[in-house]
C-alpha atoms as a PDB file:
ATOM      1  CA  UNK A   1     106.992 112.375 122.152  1.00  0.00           C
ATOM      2  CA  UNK A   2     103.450 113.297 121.428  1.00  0.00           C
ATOM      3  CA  UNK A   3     102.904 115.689 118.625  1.00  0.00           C
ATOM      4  CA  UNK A   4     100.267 117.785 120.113  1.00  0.00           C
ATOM      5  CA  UNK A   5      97.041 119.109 118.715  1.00  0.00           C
ATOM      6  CA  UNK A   6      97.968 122.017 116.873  1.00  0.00           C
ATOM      7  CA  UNK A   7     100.506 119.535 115.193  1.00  0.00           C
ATOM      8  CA  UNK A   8      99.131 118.498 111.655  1.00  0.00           C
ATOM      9  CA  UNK A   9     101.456 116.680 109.533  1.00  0.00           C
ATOM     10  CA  UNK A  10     101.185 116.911 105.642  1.00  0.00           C
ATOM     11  CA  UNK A  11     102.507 115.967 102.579  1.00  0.00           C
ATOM     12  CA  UNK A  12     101.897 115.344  98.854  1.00  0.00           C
ATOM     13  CA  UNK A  13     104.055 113.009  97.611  1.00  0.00           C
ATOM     14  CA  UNK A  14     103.683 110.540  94.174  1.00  0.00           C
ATOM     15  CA  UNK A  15     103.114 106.682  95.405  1.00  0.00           C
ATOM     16  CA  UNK A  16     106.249 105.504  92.744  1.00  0.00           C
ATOM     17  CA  UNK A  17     109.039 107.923  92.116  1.00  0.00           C
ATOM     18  CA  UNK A  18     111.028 107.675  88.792  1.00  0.00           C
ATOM     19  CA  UNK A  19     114.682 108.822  88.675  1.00  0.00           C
ATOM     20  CA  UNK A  20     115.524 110.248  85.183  1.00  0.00           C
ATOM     21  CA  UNK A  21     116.269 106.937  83.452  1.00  0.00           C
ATOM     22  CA  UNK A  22     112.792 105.693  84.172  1.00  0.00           C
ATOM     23  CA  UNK A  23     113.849 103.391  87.267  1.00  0.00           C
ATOM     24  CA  UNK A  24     111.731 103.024  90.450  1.00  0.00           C
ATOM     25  CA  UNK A  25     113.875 105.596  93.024  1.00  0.00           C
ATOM     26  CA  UNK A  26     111.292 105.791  95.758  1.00  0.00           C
ATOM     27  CA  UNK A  27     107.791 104.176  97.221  1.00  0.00           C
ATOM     28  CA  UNK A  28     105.794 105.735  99.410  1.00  0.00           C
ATOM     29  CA  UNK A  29     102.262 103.699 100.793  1.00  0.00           C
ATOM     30  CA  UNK A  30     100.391 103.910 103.843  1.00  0.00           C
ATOM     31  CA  UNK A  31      97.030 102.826 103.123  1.00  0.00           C
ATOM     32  CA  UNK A  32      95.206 103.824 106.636  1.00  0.00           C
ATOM     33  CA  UNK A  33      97.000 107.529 105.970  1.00  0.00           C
ATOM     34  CA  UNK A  34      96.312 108.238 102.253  1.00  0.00           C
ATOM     35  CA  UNK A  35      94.048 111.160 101.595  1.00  0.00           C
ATOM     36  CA  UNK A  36      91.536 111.102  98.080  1.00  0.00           C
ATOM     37  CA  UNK A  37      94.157 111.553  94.764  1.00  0.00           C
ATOM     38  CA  UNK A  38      94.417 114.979  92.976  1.00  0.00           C
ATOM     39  CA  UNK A  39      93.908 113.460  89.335  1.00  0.00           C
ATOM     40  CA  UNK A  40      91.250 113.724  86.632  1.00  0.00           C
ATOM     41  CA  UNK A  41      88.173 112.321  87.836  1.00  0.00           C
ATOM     42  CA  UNK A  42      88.287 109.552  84.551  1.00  0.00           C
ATOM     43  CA  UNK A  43      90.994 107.851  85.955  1.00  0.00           C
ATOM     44  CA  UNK A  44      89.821 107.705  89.254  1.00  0.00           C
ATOM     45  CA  UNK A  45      88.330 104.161  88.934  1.00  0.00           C
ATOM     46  CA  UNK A  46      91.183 102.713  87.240  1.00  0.00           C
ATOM     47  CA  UNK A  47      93.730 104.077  89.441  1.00  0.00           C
ATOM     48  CA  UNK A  48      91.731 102.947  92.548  1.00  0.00           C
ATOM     49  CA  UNK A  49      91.762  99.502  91.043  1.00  0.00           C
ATOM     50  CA  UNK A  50      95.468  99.396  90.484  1.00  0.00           C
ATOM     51  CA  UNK A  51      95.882 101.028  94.197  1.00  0.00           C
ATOM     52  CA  UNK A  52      94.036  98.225  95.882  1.00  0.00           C
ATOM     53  CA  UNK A  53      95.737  95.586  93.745  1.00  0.00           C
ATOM     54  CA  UNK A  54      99.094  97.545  95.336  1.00  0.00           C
ATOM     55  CA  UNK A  55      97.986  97.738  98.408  1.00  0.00           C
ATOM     56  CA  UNK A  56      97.364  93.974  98.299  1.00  0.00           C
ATOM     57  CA  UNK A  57     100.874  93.128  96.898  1.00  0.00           C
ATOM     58  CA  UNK A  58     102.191  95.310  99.655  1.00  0.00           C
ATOM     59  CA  UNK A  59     100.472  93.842 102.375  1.00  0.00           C
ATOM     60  CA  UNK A  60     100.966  90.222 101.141  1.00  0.00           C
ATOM     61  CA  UNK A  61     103.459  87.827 102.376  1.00  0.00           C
ATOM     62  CA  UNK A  62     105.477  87.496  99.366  1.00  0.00           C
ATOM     63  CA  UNK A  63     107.372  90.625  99.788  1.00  0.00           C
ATOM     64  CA  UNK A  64     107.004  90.119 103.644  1.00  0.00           C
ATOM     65  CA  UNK A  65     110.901  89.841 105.289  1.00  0.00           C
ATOM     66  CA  UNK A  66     110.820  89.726 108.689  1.00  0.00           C
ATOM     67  CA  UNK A  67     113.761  89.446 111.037  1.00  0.00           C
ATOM     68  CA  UNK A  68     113.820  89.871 114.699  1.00  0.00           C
ATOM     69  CA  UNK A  69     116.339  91.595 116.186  1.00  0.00           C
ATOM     70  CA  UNK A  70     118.714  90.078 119.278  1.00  0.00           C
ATOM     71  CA  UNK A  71     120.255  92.915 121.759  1.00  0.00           C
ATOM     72  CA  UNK A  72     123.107  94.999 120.986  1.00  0.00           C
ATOM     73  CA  UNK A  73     121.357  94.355 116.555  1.00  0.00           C
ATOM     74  CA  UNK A  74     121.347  96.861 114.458  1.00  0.00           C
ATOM     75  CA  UNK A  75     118.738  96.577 110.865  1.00  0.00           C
ATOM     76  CA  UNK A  76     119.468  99.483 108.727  1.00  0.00           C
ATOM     77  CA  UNK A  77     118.163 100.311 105.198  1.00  0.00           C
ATOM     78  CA  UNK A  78     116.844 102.557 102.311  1.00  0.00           C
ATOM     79  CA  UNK A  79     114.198 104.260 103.543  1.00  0.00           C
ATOM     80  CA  UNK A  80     112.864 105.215 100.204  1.00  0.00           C
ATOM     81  CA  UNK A  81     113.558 101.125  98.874  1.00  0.00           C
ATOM     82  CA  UNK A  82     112.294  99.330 101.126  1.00  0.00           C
ATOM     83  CA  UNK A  83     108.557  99.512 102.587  1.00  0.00           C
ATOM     84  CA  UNK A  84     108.584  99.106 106.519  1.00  0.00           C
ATOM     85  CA  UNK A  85     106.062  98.834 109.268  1.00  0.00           C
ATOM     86  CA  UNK A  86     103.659  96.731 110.573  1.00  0.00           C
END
């Protein structure tokens, strides 16, 4: 169903989410949709560095799984473990 024009879509979320003991809880990347980081402009180049370096990892085929599904399959996961798309 088309959104519409009026229809603007927004949020601010952190790329890696922590749960209280430190562990990775949550990812969130979508490189093409990513609007400029609110951080102190000195760690802008680092951070950008790191970013692409993600973004590479992400996009690279050794965290690829791919699996095509047969009628009447079902593929069901963690939306906020797993990375899906493409």
């Amino acid at each position: 169903m088309p959104q519409g024009e009026d229809v603007h879509l927004l949020t601010h979320a952190l790329v890696i989410s922590l749960d209280r003991e430190g562990e990775i809880c949550g990812v969130r990347f979508h490189e093409r949709s990513t609007a400029p980081f609110d951080m102190d402009p000195d760690m802008m180049p680092a951070y950008y560095r790191a970013y692409r370096r993600f973004a590479q990892l992400m996009c690279g085929e050794d965290f690829k799984f791919t699996h095509h599904l047969k009628s009447g399959e079902a593929f069901l996961f963690d939306n906020q473990r797993a990375l899906h798309g493409q």
